[in-house]
Protein backbone atom coordinates (compact mmCIF):
# COMPACT_ATOMS: atom_id res chain seq x y z
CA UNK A 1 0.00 0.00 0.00
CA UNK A 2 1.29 3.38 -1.12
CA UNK A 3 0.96 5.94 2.53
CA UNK A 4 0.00 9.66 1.23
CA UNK A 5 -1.04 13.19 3.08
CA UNK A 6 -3.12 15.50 1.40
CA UNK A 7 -3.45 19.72 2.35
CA UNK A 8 -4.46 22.61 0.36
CA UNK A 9 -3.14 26.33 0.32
CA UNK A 10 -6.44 27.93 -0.29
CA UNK A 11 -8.32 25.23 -1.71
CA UNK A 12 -5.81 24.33 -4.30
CA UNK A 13 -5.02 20.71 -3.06
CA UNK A 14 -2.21 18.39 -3.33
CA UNK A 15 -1.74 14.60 -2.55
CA UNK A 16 1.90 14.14 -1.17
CA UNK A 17 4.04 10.90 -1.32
CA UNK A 18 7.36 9.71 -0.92
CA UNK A 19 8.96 8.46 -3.97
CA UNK A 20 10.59 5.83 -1.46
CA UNK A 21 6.87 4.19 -0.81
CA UNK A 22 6.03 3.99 -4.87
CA UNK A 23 7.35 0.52 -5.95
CA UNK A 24 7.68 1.82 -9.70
CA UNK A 25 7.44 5.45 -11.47
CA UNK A 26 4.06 6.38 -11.77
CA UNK A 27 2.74 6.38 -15.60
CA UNK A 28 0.40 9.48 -16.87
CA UNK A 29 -2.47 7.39 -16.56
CA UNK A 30 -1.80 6.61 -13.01
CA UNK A 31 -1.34 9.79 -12.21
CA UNK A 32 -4.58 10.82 -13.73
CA UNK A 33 -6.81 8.04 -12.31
CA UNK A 34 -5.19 8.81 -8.60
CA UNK A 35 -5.76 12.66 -9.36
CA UNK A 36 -9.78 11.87 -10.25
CA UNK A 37 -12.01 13.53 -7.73
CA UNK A 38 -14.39 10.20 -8.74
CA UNK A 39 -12.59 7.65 -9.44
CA UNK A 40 -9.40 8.01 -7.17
CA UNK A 41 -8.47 10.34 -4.24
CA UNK A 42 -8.82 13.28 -6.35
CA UNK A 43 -6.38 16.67 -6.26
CA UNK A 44 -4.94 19.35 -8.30
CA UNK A 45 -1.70 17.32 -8.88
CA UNK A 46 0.73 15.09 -6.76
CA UNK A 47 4.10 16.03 -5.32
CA UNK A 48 6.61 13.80 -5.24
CA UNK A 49 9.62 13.75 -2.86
CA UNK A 50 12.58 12.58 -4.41
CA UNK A 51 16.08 12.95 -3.43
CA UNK A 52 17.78 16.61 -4.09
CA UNK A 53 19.67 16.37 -7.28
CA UNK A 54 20.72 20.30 -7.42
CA UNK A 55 22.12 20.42 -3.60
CA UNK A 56 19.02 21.42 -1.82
CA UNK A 57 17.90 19.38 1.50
CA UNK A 58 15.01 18.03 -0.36
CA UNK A 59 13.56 17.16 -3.58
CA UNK A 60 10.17 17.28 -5.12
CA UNK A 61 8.33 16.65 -8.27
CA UNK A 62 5.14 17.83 -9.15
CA UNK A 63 2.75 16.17 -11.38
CA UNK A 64 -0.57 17.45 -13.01
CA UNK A 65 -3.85 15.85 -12.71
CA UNK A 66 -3.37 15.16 -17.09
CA UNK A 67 0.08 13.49 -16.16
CA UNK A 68 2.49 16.24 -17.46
CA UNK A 69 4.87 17.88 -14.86
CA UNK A 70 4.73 21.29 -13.59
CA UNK A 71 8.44 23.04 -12.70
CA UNK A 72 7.24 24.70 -9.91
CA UNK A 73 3.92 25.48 -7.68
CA UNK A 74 4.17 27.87 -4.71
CA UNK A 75 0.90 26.43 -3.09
CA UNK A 76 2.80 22.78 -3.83
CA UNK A 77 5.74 24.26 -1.75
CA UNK A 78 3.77 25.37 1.37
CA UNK A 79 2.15 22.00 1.40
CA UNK A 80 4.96 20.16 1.04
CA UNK A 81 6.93 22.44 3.50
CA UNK A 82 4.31 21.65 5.86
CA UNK A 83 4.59 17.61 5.15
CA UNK A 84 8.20 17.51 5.71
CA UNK A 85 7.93 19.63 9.27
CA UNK A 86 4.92 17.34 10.54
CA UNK A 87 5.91 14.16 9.22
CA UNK A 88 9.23 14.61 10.88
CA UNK A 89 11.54 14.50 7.92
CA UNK A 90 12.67 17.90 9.48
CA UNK A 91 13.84 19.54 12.48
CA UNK A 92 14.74 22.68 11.08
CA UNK A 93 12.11 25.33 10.54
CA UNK A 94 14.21 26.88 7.36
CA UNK A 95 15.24 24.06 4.69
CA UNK A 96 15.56 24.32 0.72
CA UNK A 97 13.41 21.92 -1.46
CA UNK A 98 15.12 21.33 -5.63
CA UNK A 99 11.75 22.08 -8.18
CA UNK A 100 12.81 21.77 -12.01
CA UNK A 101 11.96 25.37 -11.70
CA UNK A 102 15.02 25.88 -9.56
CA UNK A 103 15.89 25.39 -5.73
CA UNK A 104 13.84 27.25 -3.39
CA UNK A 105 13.90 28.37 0.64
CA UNK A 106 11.09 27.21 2.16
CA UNK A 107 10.20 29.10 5.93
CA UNK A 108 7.83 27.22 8.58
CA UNK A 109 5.99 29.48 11.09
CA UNK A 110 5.82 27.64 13.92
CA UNK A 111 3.86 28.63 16.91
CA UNK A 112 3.43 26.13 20.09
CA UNK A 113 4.53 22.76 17.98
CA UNK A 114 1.84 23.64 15.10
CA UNK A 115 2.20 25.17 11.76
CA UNK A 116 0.01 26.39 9.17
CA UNK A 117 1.90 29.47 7.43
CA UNK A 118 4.84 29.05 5.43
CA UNK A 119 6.97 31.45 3.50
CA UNK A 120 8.45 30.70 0.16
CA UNK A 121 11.23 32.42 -1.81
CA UNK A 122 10.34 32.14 -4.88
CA UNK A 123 13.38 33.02 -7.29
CA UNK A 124 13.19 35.69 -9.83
CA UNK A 125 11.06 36.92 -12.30
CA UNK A 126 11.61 37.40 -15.91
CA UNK A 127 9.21 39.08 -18.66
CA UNK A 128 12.39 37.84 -21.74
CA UNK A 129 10.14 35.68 -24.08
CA UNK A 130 12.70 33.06 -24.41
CA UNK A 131 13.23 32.93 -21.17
CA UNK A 132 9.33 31.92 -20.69
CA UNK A 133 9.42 30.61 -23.36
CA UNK A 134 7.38 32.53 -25.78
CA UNK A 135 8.24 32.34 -29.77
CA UNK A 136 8.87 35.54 -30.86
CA UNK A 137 11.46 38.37 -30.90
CA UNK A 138 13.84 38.06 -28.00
CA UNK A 139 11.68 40.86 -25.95
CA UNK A 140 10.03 41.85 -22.95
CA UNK A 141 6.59 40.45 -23.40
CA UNK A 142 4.96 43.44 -21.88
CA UNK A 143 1.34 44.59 -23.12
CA UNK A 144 1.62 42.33 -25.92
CA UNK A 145 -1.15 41.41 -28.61
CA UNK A 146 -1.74 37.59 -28.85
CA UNK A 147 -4.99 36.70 -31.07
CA UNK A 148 -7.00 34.02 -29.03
CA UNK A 149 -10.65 33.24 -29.97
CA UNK A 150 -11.46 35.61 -32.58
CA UNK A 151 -10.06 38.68 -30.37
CA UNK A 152 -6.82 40.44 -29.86
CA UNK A 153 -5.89 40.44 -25.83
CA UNK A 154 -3.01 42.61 -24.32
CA UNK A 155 -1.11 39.62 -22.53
CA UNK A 156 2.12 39.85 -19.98
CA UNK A 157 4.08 36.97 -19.92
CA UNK A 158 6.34 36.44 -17.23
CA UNK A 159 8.20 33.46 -15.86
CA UNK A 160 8.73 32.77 -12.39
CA UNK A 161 10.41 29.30 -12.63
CA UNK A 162 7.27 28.01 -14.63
CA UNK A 163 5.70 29.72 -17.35
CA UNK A 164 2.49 32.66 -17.19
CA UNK A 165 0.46 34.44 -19.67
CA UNK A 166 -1.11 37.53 -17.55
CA UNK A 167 -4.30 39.48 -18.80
CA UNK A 168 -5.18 42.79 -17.03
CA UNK A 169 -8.63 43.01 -17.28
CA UNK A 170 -11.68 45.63 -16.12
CA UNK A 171 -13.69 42.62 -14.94
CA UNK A 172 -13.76 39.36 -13.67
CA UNK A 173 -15.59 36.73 -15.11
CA UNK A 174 -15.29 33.04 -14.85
CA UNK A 175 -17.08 31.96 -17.84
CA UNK A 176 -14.53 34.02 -19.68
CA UNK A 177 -11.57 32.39 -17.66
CA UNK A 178 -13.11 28.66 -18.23
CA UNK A 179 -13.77 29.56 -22.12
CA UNK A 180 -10.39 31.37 -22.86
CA UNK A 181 -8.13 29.64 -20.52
CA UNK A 182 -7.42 26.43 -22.70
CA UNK A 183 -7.17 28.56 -25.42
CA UNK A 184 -4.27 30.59 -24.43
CA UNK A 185 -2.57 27.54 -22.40
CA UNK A 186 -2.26 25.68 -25.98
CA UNK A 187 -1.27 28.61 -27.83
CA UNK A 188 1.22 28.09 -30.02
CA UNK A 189 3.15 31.03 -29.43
CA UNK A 190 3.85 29.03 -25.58
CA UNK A 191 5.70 25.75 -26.90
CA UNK A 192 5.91 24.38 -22.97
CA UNK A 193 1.98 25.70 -22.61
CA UNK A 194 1.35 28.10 -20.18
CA UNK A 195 -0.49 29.03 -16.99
CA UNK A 196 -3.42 31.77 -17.09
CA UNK A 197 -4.42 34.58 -14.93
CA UNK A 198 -7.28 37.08 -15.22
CA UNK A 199 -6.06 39.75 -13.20
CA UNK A 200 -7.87 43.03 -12.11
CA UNK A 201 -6.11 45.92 -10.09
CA UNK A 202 -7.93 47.15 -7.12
CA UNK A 203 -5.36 49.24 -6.02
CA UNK A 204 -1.66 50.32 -6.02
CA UNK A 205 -1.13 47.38 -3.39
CA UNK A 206 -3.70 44.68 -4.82
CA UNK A 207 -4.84 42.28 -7.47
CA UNK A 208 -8.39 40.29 -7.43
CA UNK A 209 -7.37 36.63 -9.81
CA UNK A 210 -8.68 34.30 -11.73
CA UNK A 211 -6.90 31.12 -12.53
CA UNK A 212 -6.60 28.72 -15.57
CA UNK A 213 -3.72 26.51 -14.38
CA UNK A 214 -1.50 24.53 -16.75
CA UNK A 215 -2.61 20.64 -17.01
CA UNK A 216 -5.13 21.39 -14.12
CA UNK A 217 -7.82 23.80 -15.29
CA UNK A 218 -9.63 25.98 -13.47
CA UNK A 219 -8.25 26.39 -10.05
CA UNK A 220 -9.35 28.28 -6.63
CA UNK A 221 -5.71 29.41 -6.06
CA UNK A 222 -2.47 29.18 -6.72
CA UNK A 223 1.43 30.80 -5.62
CA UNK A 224 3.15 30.89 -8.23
CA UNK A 225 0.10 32.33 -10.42
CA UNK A 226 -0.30 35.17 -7.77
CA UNK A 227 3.59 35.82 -7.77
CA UNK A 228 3.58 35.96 -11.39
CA UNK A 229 0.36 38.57 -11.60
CA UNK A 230 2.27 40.72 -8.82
CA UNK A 231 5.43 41.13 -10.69
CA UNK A 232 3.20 41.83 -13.97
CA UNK A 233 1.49 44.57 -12.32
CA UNK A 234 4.45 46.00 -11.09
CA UNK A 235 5.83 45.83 -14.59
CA UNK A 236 2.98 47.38 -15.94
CA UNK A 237 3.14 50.36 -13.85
CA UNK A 238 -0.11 49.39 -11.88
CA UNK A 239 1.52 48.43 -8.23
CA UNK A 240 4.30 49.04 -6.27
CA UNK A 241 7.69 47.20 -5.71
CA UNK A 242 6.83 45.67 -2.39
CA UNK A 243 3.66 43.80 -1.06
CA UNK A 244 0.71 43.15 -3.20
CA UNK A 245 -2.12 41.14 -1.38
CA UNK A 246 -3.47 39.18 -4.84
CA UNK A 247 -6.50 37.77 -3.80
CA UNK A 248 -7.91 34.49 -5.55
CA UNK A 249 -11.63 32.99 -4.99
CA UNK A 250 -9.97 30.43 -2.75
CA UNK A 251 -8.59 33.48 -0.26
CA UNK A 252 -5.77 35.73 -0.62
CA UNK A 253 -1.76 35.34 -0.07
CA UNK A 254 1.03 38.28 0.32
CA UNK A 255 3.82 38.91 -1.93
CA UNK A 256 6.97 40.35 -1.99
CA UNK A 257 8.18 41.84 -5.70
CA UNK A 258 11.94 43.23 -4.61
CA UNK A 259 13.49 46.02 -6.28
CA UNK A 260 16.14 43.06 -8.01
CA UNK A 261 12.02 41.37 -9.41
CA UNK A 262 12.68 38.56 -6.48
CA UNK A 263 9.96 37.40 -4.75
CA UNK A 264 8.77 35.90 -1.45
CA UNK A 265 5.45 34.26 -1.30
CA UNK A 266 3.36 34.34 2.40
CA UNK A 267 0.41 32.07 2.88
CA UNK A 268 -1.36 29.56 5.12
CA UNK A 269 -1.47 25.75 4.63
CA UNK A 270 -3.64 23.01 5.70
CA UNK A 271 -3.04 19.17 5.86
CA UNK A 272 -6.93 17.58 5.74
CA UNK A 273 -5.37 14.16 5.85
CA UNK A 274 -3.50 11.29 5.46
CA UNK A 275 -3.73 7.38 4.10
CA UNK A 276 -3.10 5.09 2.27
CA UNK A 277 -4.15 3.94 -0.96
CA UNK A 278 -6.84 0.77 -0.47
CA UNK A 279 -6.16 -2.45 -1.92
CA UNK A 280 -9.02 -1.64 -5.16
CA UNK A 281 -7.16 1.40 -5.83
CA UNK A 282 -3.80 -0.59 -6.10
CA UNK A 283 -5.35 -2.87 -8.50
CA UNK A 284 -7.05 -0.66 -10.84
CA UNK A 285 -4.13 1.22 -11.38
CA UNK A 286 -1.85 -1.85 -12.13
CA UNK A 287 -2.90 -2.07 -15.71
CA UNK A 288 -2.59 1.65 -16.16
């Protein structure tokens, strides 16, 4: 039987396991029939701890609910922060985790043995369309027309270890999110896809969110969307460098855009809790 834990930052959930406890690696369609809210324990992706391979004191992979991989997830992080402190493969509040989006610092809040806040650095920033990647001119992709659906939107891209396509818009709407979302994740102008955000300023400090996530659809939050909207709108001229509450229909977390475009990500974390996987589980997904 494969153990797991599974928490959410803001109602973007997670199963986590130990790569130790999985007797082979997982194929896509394992991965999707464990990620299925009916047919297996459901979640917007797994994370995977794995040995560093970069230097860091851990390692972890995360993988979509389609089966593709994301490079980094800053809601992923702050669940599997909290995994690692209350599963006691830590003693140390402040550890560093390897993502294929690059190694990042990962700080527990503790208060009286219990933690439900953690801190994230999340690297740097970059708006260079290779660098996202974006095809194109080697340029900032700034206020940028990309034709999706029949229209001509003003996108931001902006990388932040894993890919974002950012549209500033006057309002929210979800239908619009759910309908143009896919769209503009398998745009061909994004050859790794890309993640979505509808993103309307409230003020100099704040962004409201809406999320199309990258192999997972339409999701209630997410970190590394809300650190990638912050440093847009600080690109754009709309906020501050400093914090910028962005606020997501799941809740709201703080970040951090430096004066150097590196970021810290602040948010709370909750583990709703742990198994294992039953023995009909284990056997459906042997064929798989």
């Amino acid at each position: 039987m494969i153990p797991f834990a599974k928490g959410h930052g803001l109602g973007n959930d997670y199963i986590v396991i130990d790569g130790k406890d999985v007797p082979a690696p997982l194929t896509v369609p394992q991965i999707v029939r464990i990620c299925d809210r009916n047919w297996g324990v459901g979640s917007d992706g797994i994370l995977l701890k794995v040995p560093a391979w970069a230097g860091a004191d851990f390692g972890m992979r995360i993988l979509n609910p389609d089966g593709s991989e994301a490079e980094k997830s800053g809601n992923g992080l702050r669940i599997f922060a909290k995994y690692l402190w209350e599963h006691g493969h830590t003693k140390a509040p402040v550890f560093t985790v390897d993502t294929k989006g690059g190694r990042v610092e990962c700080h527990c809040h503790v208060s009286d043995g219990h933690m439900n806040l953690v801190t994230v650095e999340m690297g740097t920033c970059t708006f260079v369309a290779p660098e996202i990647p974006m095809h194109g001119p080697a340029r900032e992709v700034v206020r940028v027309p990309l034709q999706v659906g029949g229209e001509a939107l003003l996108v931001t891209a902006v990388s932040v270890g894993n890919p974002h396509c950012v549209v500033f818009v006057d309002q929210l709407d979800e239908a619009r999110c759910r309908a143009l979302g896919p769209q503009i994740e398998h745009h061909p102008a994004f050859p790794n896809r890309t993640n979505v955000q509808f993103a309307k300023v409230m003020s100099r400090a704040q962004v409201d969110i809406l999320i199309w996530e990258r192999g997972a659809g339409y999701t209630l939050a997410s970190g590394s969307s809300s650190s990638a909207v912050a440093c847009a709108a600080v690109k754009n001229g709309f906020c501050d460098h400093g914090l910028v509450t962005v606020r997501m229909p799941g809740g709201a977390l703080e970040i951090d855009v430096r004066a150097d475009w590196s970021i810290r990500l602040k948010g709370p974390v909750e583990e709703v809790f742990t198994g294992t996987f039953a023995r009909d589980l284990m056997d459906a997904l042997k064929p798989l």
